[in-house]
Structures are given as structure tokens and as C-alpha cells.
Protein backbone atom coordinates (compact mmCIF):
# COMPACT_ATOMS: atom_id res chain seq x y z
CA UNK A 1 0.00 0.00 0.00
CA UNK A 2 1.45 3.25 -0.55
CA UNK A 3 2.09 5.60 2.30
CA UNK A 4 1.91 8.74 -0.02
CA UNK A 5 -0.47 11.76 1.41
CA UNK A 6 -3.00 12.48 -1.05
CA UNK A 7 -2.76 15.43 -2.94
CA UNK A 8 -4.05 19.33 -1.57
CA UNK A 9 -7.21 20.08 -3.02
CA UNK A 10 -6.45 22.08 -6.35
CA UNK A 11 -7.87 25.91 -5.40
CA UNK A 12 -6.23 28.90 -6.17
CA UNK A 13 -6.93 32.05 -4.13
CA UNK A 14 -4.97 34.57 -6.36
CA UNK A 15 -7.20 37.88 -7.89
CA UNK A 16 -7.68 37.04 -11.60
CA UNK A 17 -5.55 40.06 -13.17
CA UNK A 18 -6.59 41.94 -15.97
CA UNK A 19 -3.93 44.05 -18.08
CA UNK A 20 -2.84 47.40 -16.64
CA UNK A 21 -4.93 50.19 -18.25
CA UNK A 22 -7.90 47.78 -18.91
CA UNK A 23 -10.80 50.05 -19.62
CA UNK A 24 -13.45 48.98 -17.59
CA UNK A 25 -17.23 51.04 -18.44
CA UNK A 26 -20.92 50.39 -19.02
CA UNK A 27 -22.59 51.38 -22.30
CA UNK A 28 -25.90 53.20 -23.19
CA UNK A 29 -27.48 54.43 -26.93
CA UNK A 30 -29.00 57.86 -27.64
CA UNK A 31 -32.30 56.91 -28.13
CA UNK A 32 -32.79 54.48 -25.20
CA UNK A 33 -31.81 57.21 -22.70
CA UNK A 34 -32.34 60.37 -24.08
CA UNK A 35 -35.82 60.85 -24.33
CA UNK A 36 -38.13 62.73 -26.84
CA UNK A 37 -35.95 61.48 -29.96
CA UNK A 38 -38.77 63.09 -32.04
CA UNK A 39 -37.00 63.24 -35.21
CA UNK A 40 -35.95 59.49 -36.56
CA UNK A 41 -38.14 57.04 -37.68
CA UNK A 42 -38.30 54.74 -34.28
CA UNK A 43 -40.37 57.48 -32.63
CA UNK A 44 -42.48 57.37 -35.75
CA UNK A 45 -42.91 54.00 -35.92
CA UNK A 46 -43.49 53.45 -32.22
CA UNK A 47 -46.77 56.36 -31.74
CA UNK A 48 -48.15 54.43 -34.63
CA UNK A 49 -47.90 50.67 -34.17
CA UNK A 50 -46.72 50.38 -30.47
CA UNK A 51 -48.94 50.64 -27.42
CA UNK A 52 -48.11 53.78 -25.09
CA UNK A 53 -46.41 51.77 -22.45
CA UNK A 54 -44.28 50.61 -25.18
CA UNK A 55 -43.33 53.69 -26.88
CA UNK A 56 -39.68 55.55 -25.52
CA UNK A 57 -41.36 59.26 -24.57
CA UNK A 58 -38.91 60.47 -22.13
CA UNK A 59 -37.20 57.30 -21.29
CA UNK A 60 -33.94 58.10 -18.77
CA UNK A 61 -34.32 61.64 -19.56
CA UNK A 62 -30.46 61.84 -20.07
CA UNK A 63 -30.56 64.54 -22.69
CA UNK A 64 -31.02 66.52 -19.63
CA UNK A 65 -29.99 64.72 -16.70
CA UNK A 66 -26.44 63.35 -18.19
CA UNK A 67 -24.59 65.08 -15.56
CA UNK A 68 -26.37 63.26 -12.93
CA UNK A 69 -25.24 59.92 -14.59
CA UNK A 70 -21.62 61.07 -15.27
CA UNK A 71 -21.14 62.07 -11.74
CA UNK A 72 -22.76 58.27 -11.30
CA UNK A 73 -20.23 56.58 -13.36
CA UNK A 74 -17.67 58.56 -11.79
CA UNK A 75 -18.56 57.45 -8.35
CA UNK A 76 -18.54 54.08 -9.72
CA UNK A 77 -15.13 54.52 -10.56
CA UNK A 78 -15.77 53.34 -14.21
CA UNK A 79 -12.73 54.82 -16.29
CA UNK A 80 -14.42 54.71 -19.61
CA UNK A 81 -17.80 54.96 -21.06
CA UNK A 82 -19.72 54.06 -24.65
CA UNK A 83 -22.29 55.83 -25.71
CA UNK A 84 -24.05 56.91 -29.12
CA UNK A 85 -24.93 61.08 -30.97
CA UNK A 86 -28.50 60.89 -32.24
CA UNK A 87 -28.10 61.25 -36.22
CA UNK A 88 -31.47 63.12 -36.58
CA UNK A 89 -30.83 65.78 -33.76
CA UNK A 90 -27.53 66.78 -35.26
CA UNK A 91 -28.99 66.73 -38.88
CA UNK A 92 -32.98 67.30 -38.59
CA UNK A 93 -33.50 68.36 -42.24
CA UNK A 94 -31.49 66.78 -44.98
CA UNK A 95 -27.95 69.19 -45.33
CA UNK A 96 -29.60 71.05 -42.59
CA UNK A 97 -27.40 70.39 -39.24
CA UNK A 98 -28.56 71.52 -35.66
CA UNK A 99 -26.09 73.82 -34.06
CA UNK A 100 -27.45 73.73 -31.00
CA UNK A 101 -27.38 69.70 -31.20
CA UNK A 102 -23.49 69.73 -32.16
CA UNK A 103 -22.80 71.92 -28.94
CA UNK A 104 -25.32 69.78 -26.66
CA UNK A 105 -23.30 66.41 -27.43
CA UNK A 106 -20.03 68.62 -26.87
CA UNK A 107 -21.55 69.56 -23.68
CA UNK A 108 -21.79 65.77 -23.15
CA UNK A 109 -18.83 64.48 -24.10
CA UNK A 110 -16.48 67.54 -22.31
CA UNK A 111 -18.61 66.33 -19.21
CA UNK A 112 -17.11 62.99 -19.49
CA UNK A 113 -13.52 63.79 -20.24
CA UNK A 114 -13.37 66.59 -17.44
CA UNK A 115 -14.20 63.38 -14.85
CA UNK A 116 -11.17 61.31 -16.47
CA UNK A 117 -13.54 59.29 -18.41
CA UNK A 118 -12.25 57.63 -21.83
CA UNK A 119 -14.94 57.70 -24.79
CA UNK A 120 -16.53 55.58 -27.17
CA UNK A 121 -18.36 57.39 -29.33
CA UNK A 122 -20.90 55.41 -31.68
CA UNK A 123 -21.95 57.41 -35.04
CA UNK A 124 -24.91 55.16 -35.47
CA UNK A 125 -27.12 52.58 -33.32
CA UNK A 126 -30.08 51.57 -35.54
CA UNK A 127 -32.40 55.03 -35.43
CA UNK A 128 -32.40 57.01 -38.55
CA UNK A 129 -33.44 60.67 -39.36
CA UNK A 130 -37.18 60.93 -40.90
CA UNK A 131 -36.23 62.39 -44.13
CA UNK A 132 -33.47 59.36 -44.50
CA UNK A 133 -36.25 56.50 -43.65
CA UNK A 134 -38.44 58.86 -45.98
CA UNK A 135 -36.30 58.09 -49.32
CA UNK A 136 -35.37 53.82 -48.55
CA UNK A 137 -33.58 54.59 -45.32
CA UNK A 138 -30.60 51.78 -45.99
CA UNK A 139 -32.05 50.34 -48.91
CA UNK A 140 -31.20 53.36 -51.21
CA UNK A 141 -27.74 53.09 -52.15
CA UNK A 142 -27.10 56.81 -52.10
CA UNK A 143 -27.45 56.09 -47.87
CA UNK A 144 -23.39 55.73 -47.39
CA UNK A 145 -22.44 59.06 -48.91
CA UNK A 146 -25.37 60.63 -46.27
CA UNK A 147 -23.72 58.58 -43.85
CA UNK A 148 -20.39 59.97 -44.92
CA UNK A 149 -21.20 63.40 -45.18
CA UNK A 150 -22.59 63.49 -41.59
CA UNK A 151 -19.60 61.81 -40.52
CA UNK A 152 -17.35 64.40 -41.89
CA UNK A 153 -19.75 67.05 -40.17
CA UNK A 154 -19.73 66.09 -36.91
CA UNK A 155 -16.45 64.28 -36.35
CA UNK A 156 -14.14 67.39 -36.14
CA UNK A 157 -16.88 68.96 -33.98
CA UNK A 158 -16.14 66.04 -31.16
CA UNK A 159 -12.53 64.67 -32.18
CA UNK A 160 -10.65 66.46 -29.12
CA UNK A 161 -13.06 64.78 -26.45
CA UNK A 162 -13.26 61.27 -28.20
CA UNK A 163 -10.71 57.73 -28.24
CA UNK A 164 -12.47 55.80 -29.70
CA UNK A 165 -14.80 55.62 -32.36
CA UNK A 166 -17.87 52.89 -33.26
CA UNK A 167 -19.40 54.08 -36.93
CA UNK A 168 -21.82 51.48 -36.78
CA UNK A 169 -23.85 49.35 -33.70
CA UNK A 170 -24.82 45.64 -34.54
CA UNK A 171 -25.11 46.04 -38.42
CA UNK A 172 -26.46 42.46 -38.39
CA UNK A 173 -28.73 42.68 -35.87
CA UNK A 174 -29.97 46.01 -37.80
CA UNK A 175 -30.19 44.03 -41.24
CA UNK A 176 -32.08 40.73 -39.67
CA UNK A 177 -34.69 42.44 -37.09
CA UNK A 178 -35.71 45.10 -39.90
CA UNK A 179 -35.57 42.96 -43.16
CA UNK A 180 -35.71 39.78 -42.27
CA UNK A 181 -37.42 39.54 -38.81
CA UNK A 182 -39.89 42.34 -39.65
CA UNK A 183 -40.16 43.06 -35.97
CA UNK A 184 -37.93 46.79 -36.50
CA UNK A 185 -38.72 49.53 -38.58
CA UNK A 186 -39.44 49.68 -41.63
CA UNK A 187 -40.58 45.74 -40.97
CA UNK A 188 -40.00 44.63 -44.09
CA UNK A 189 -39.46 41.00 -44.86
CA UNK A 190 -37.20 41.01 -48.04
CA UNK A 191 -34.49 38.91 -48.93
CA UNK A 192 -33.50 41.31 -51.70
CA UNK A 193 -33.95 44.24 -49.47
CA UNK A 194 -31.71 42.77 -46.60
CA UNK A 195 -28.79 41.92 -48.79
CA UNK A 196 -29.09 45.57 -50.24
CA UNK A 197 -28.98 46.95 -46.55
CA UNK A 198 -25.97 45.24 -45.47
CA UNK A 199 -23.87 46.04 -48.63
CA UNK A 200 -24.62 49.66 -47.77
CA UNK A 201 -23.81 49.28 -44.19
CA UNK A 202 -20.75 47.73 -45.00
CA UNK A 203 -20.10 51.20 -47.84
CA UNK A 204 -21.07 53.15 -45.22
CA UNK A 205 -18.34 51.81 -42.23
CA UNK A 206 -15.61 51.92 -45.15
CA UNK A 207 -16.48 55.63 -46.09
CA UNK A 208 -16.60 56.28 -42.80
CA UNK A 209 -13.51 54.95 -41.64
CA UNK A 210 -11.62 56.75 -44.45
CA UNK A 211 -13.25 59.49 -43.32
CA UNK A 212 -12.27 59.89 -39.75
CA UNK A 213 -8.87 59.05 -40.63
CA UNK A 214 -8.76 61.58 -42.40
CA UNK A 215 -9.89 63.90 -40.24
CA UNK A 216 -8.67 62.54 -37.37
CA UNK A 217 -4.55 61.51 -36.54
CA UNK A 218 -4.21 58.17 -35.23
CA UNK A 219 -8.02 57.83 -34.54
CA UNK A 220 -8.71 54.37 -33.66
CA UNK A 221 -12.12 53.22 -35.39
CA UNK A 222 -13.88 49.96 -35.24
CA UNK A 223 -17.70 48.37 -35.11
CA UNK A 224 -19.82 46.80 -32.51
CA UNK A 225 -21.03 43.41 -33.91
CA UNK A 226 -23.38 41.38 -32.52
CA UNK A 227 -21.40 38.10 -32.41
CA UNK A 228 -23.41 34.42 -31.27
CA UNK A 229 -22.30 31.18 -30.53
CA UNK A 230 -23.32 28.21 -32.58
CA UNK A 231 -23.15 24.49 -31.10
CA UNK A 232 -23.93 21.66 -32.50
CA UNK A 233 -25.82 18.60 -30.74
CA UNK A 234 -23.57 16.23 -32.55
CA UNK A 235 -20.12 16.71 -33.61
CA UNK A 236 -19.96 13.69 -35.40
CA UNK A 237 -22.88 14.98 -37.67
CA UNK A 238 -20.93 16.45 -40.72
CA UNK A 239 -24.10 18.13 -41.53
CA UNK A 240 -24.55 19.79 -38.05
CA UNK A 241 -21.02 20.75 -38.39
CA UNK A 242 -21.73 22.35 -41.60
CA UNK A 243 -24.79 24.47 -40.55
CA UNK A 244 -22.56 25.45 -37.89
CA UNK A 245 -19.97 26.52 -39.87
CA UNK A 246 -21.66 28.38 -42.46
CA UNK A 247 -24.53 30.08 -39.50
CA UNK A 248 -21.23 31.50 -37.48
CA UNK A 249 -19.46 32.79 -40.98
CA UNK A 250 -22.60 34.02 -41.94
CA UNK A 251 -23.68 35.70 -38.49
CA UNK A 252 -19.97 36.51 -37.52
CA UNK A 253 -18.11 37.01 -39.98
CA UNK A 254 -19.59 38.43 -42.99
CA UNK A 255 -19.58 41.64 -42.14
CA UNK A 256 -15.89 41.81 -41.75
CA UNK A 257 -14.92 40.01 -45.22
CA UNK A 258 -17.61 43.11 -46.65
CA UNK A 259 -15.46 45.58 -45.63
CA UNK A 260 -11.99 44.45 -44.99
CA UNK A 261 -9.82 44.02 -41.89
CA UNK A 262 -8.08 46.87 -43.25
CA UNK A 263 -10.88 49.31 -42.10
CA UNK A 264 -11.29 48.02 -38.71
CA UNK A 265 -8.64 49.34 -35.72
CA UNK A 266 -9.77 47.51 -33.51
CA UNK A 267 -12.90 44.92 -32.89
CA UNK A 268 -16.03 45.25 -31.04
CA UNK A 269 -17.66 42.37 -29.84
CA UNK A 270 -21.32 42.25 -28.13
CA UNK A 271 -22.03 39.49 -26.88
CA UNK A 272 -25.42 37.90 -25.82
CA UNK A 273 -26.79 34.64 -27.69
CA UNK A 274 -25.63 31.03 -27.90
CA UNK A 275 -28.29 28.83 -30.32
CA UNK A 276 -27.88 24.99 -30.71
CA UNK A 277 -28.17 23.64 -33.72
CA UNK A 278 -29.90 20.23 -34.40
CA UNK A 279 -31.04 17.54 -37.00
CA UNK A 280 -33.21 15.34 -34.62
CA UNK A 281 -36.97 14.89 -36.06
CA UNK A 282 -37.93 15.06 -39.00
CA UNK A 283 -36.95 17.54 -41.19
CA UNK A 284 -34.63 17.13 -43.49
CA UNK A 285 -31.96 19.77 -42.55
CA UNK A 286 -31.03 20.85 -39.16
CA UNK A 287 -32.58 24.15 -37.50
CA UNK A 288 -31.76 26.11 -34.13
CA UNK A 289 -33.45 24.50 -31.43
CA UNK A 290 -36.06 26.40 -28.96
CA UNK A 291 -34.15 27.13 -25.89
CA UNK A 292 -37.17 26.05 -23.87
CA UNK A 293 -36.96 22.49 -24.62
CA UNK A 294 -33.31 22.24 -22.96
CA UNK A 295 -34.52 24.44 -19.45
CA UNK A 296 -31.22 25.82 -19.14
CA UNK A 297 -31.06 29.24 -17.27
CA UNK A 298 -32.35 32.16 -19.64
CA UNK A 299 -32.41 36.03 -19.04
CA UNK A 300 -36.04 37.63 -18.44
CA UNK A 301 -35.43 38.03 -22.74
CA UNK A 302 -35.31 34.52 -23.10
CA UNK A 303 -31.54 34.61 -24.06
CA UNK A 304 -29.53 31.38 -22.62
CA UNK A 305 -26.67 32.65 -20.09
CA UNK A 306 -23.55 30.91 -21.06
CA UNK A 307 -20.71 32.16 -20.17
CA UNK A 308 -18.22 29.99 -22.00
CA UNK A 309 -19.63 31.53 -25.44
CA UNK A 310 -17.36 34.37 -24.13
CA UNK A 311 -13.95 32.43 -24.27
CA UNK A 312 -15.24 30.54 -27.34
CA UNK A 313 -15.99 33.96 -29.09
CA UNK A 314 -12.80 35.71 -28.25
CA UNK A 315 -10.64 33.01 -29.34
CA UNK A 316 -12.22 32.57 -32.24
CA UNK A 317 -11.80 36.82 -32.99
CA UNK A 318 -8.66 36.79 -31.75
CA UNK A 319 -7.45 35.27 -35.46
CA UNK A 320 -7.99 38.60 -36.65
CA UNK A 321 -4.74 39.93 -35.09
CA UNK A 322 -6.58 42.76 -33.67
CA UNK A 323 -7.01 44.93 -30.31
CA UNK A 324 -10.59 43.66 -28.95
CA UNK A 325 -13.22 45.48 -26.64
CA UNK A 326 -16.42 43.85 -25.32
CA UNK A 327 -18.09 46.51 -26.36
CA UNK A 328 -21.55 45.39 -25.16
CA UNK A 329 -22.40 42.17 -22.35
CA UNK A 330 -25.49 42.26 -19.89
CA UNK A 331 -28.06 40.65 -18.38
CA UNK A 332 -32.15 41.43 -18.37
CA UNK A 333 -33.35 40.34 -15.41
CA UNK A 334 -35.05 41.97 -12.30
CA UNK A 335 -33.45 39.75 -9.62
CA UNK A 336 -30.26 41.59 -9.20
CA UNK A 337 -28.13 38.36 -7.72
CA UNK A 338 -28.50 36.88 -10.80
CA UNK A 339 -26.77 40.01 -12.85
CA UNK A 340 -23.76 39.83 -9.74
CA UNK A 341 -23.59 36.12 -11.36
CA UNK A 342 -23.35 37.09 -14.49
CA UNK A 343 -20.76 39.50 -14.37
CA UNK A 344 -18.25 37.30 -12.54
CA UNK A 345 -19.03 34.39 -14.65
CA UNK A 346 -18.52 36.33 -18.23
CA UNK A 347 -15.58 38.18 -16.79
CA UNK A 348 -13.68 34.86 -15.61
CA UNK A 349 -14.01 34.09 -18.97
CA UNK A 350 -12.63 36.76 -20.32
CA UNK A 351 -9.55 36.82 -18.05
CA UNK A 352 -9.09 33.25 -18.80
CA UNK A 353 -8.91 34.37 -23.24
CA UNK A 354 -6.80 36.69 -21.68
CA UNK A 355 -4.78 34.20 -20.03
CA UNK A 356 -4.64 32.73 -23.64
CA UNK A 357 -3.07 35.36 -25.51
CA UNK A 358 -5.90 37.13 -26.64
CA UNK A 359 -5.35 41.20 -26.52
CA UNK A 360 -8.96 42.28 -24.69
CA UNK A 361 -8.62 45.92 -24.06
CA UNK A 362 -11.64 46.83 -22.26
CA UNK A 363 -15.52 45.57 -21.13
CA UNK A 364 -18.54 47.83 -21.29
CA UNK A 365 -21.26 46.53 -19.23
CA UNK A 366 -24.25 46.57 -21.21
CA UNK A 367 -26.14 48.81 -19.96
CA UNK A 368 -25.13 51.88 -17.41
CA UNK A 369 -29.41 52.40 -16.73
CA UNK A 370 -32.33 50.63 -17.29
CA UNK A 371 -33.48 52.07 -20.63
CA UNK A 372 -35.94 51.69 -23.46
CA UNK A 373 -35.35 48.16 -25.22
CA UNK A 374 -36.60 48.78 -28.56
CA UNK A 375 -39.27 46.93 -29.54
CA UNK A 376 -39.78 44.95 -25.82
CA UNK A 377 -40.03 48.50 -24.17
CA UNK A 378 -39.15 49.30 -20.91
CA UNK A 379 -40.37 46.11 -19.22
CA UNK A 380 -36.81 44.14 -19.47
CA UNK A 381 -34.08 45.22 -16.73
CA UNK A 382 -30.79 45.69 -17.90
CA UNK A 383 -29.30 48.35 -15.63
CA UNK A 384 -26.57 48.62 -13.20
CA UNK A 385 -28.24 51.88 -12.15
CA UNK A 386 -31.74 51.12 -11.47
CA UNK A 387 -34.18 53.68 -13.04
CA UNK A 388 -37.70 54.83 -11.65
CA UNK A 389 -39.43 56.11 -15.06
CA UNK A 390 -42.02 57.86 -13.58
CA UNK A 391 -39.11 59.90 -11.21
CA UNK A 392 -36.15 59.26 -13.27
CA UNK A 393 -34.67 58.53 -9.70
CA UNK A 394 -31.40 56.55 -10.08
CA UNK A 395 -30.22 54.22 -7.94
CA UNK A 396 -27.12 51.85 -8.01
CA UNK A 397 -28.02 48.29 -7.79
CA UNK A 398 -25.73 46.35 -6.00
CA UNK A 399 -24.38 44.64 -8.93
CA UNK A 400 -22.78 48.24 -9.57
CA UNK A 401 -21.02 48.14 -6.41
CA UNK A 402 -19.73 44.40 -7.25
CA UNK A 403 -18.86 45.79 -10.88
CA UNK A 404 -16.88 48.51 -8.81
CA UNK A 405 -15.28 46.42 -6.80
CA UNK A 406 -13.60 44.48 -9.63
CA UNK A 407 -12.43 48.11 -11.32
CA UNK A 408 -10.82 49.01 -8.35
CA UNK A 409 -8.63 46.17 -7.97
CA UNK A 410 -8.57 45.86 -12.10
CA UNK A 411 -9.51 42.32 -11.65
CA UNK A 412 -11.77 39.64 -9.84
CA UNK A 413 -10.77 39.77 -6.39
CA UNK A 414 -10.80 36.01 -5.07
CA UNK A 415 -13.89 36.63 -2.45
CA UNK A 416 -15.86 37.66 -5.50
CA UNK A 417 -15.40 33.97 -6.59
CA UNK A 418 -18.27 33.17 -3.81
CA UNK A 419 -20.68 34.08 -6.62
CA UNK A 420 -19.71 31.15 -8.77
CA UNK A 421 -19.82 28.83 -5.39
CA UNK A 422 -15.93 29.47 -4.59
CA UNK A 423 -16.16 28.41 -0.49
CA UNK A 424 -19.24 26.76 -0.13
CA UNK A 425 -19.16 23.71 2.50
CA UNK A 426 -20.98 20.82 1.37
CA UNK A 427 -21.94 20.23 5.49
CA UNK A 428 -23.29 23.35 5.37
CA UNK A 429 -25.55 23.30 2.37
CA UNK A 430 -26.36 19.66 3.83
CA UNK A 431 -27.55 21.30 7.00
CA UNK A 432 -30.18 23.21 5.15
CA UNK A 433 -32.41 20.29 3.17
């Protein structure tokens, strides 16, 4: 018999690290704060197909109250922060551009910078001026050079108080839920029309990024893409494999081969969905299977929480050779615990594609406040700050103070690890059944 000791149990206490001068922030969009985005064709389209508890109307307010937030975020001790300019306040009439709008969102963005707050600035996140949705919106092809020439506006008007810029939120995501979905404005269900939309999205990034490169030395300019993860049941089913393959080129990677790595600095990365993919049944090819049927845990959207995707997403990126930035991650869900969950298990992962080689430069936490959610409204939760719409009282959740917590020490401080189950006694959970 051998007289060896068996081994110490395999735990490590140590802080998981992140890289010095990790930007750590939350992220919001112009017209899911803001409030009274009269002027683009969302508010159009929600007063005449959504019900009134549905539409935005003043949502967070924070065209007027974004000093309150900053000093939030501050307090927070977030270093950096992503948000989006609203298109049709800065250029109401077509040619016609809003000085008073130009010096609001310099207003905004000095606010930031004088609190030692790095910016992402985001040129577009899905709304469009009226008289742009008025002549095809994305569809027309002349869209790009509209794009471009607003670009060209407003970009020296806000270069000295941004670092990094985001031409275009979740092009994808834009292209499917308005084009193919239907569920967006203009609701169209066209397979002609979507592939029309994303070549011009695609025109419109390159002409942009030209653009601010021009206008801007050593500007750093990149996209937030709305990446998923694909598994299949079976890995031993070539055809599985193959829908999986072609669903993540498609869904991931498209975009990118439209456009060139060439006109991307950097890559953006949001990150919500994982979808299986499966050939049991009947049909002949395999589909995404209904989350339901597996009863794994899902957000209060539905959305399966799966942290892994994370790691499996990054490495995957990480082939592109480029700086990344989670530029968008959250959680909807009312129960707060749940969203401290969340955070640590998404940000383990990241640390550990970190650990891997894989050059992560910063995480915004999707989103700062609860906010208008497009077409779900203002029921789903997303918030770190919680928001009382009929006050437009703010208060930090305490998933804020956990997300602070991590900033300060620039990592995940072992104790946080209790989240995930790090220290729980067996005897003691026992006790309780």
C-alpha cells in the first residue's frame, strides 16, 4: 500500500488580473436614454404601431440629466464609457445640421472627459433621421455618402473629447430584425432588401472609416457586432457541423470580409446569444433548437446565459490579429443576484482568453441604466443603475457596487469567486435540506 499523502485540493486564491490600463465602463445608446428622440423614424414608428407603455417618450431623460449619470459613473469609478450622438438631432433636415445639437453632445462628451472618463463614441445605433427613412432609409444606395457626409460634419466637432470611435452598432442585428425579422422599422421581410442593406452598411463603415482618418490623426475606429455562438448537438454529424460553420461565418463574420480588416482598428464584440443547432426529427436539414426544450437558465429576454460563449468567441476573434473590446455584455433580469452572477461568470471568462493570448482591451457593461429596449419596451431590466421612469430617480443596484469592486482592484478579487460557489461547505448546504 502506498504511504503517499494524497494530494491538496487544487484551489487557487490569487485575484484574476486583468492588463494594466484595462478600460473597464458600461454602455448606453441615444435613443434608449435620451428621451423625446422626435425626429428618426423609431419614434415614428413606435406612436403608430406600439402601445403607449411601449413607446420611448422620455425614457432616462439623459438629454437633460447626463450630468447626474456622469457624476454616477464617476462614483462608480468606471474609467471609460460608450455611448451613441443621435443622427437626426444633429442633422434634422437633410444638409440642414442643428447647431445647438453639435454643442449639446459637446456639452456631453467635455462632461465625461473633465471626470477622467475615456470615450466611445458610436456614429450610429439603428435610429435614422425621418427624411433618411423617408427616401429607402438603408435600402437606397445613395445612404453611405449621407452617412459619410454626416460623418465628416460632426467628427471634427467632437474629435478632441473622443478615443475611440464605433461608426456602426450591430449592423447584423440592424439588417435581420428590420428585413428579415420584420419586428424593427421599416418591418419589411425582403431577402432582396436585406442583402441591399448590409452592402450599404458595410459602404457606409468603409467611407466612414476613411473618413475619420482623415480627419482625425491616429483615430482608432472599429464596429460593434453582434457576435453568437453556434453548437452543435452532434459533432460527429458532418451536416450539423456544416450548418454550424456556415450560420457562425454568416452571423460573424460576414460583415468583416464586406469591408476588410483593413478598415477596422480595432474589434467590437457584443455578446449575448448562444443557439444549438440540431437535425433530430424530421426535417430534413437541421434548424436552431427552442431554448425552452433544454430548461437551461435564460435572461427575463429569453436569451440562454452561457458564459463559456465568451472564451469561445474571443478566441475565435482573436485570429484577426486585432485589439478587442467587449463593447456590449449584460443581463435582463429583475433579480439583481443573478446580474452579480453574471458578471463574474462572463468576466472569468474573459480573463481566462486573456490568459490565452488574446489582446482584450476593455468591457462595457451593457447597460449603465435601465433604458428603453426597442421593440420589448421598458419592461426588461438591464441596468446597473436602477431607473424609476415615472421619477427618473437613479439608484445603483448592487451589482454596480460588485462591478466597482472588480475596477478598483482591475480584476476579480478572489472573495468575489463566492458568486460562482468558490467556499461553499458541502456540510453546510447539507444542514439546510
Amino acid at each position: 500500500m502506498s504511504s503517499k499523502l494524497p494530494p491538496k485540493p487544487k484551489h487557487d486564491h490569487n485575484p484574476l488580473d486583468f492588463p494594466e490600463g484595462f478600460l473597464w465602463g458600461a454602455a448606453t445608446s441615444s435613443h434608449q436614454v435620451e428621451g423625446n428622440n422626435t425626429q428618426n423614424d423609431w419614434w415614428a414608428w413606435e406612436n403608430s404601431h406600439q402601445p403607449a407603455e411601449k413607446r420611448s417618450a422620455a425614457a432616462d431623460d439623459q438629454y437633460h440629466l447626463f450630468e447626474e449619470d456622469f457624476a454616477l459613473i464617476k462614483s462608480l469609478g468606471h474609467n471609460a464609457h460608450r455611448l451613441s450622438i443621435e443622427w437626426s438631432r444633429i442633422e434634422p433636415e437633410e444638409g440642414v445640421f442643428s447647431a445647438e445639437a453639435i454643442a449639446h453632445y459637446q456639452q456631453v462628451l467635455k462632461s465625461l472627459k473633465s471626470k477622467g472618463i475615456k470615450v466611445m463614441l458610436t456614429l450610429h445605433h439603428f435610429t435614422n433621421p425621418h427624411w433618411l427613412a423617408h427616401i429607402g432609409g438603408w435600402e437606397n444606395f445613395k445612404t453611405p455618402g449621407l452617412f459619410e457626409r454626416y460623418v465628416r460634419k460632426i467628427v471634427p466637432e467632437l474629435a478632441e473629447y473622443v478615443d475611440l470611435w464605433v461608426t456602426i452598432n450591430e449592423p447584423g442585428v440592424y439588417t435581420f430584425m428590420s428585413y428579415l425579422n420584420g419586428l424593427w422599422p421599416p418591418q419589411k421581410k425582403s431577402n432582396l432588401a436585406a442583402m441591399k442593406v448590409n452592402v450599404n452598411l458595410a459602404r457606409a463603415h468603409k467611407k466612414a472609416y476613411n473618413a475619420i482618418h482623415e480627419l482625425v490623426k491616429d483615430a482608432q475606429v472599429g464596429i460593434a457586432h453582434n457576435v453568437l455562438t453556434f453548437n452543435a448537438y452532434h459533432h460527429h454529424s458532418f451536416l450539423e457541423m456544416f450548418f454550424q460553420f456556415g450560420l457562425d461565418t454568416g452571423s460573424n463574420h460576414l460583415f468583416y470580409k464586406l469591408t476588410t480588416l483593413g478598415t477596422h482598428d480595432f474589434i467590437g464584440i457584443n455578446y449575448y446569444f448562444n443557439e444549438y443547432i440540431s437535425s433530430v426529427g424530421q426535417a430534413k436539414f437541421p434548424s436552431i433548437v427552442d431554448i425552452v426544450t433544454t430548461k437551461k437558465a435564460v435572461t427575463d429576454l429569453g436569451w440562454e446565459i452561457y458564459p463559456e460563449g465568451m472564451f469561445e468567441i474571443l478566441m475565435d476573434f482573436s485570429d484577426y490579429k486585432k485589439p478587442i473590446y467587449i463593447t456590449e455584455n449584460g443581463l435582463a433580469s429583475t433579480n439583481d443576484d443573478r446580474r452579480c452572477r453574471f458578471l463574474i461568470s462572463y468576466l472569468q471568462e474573459i480573463y481566462h482568453a486573456i490568459s490565452s493570448g488574446v489582446d482584450i482591451r476593455g468591457y462595457f457593461h451593457w447597460s449603465l441604466l435601465d433604458n428603453f429596449e426597442w421593440a420589448d419596451g421598458f419592461t426588461p431590466r438591464f441596468g446597473l443603475i436602477e431607473v424609476d421612469y415615472k421619477t427618473q430617480k437613479r439608484t445603483p443596484r448592487l451589482s454596480a457596487l460588485v462591478y466597482q469592486k472588480i475596477i478598483e482592484n482591475n480584476g476579480i478579487p478572489h472573495e468575489l469567486m463566492k458568486f460562482l460557489g468558490h467556499s461553499v461547505n458541502a456540510k453546510d448546504v447539507l444542514k439546510t435540506l
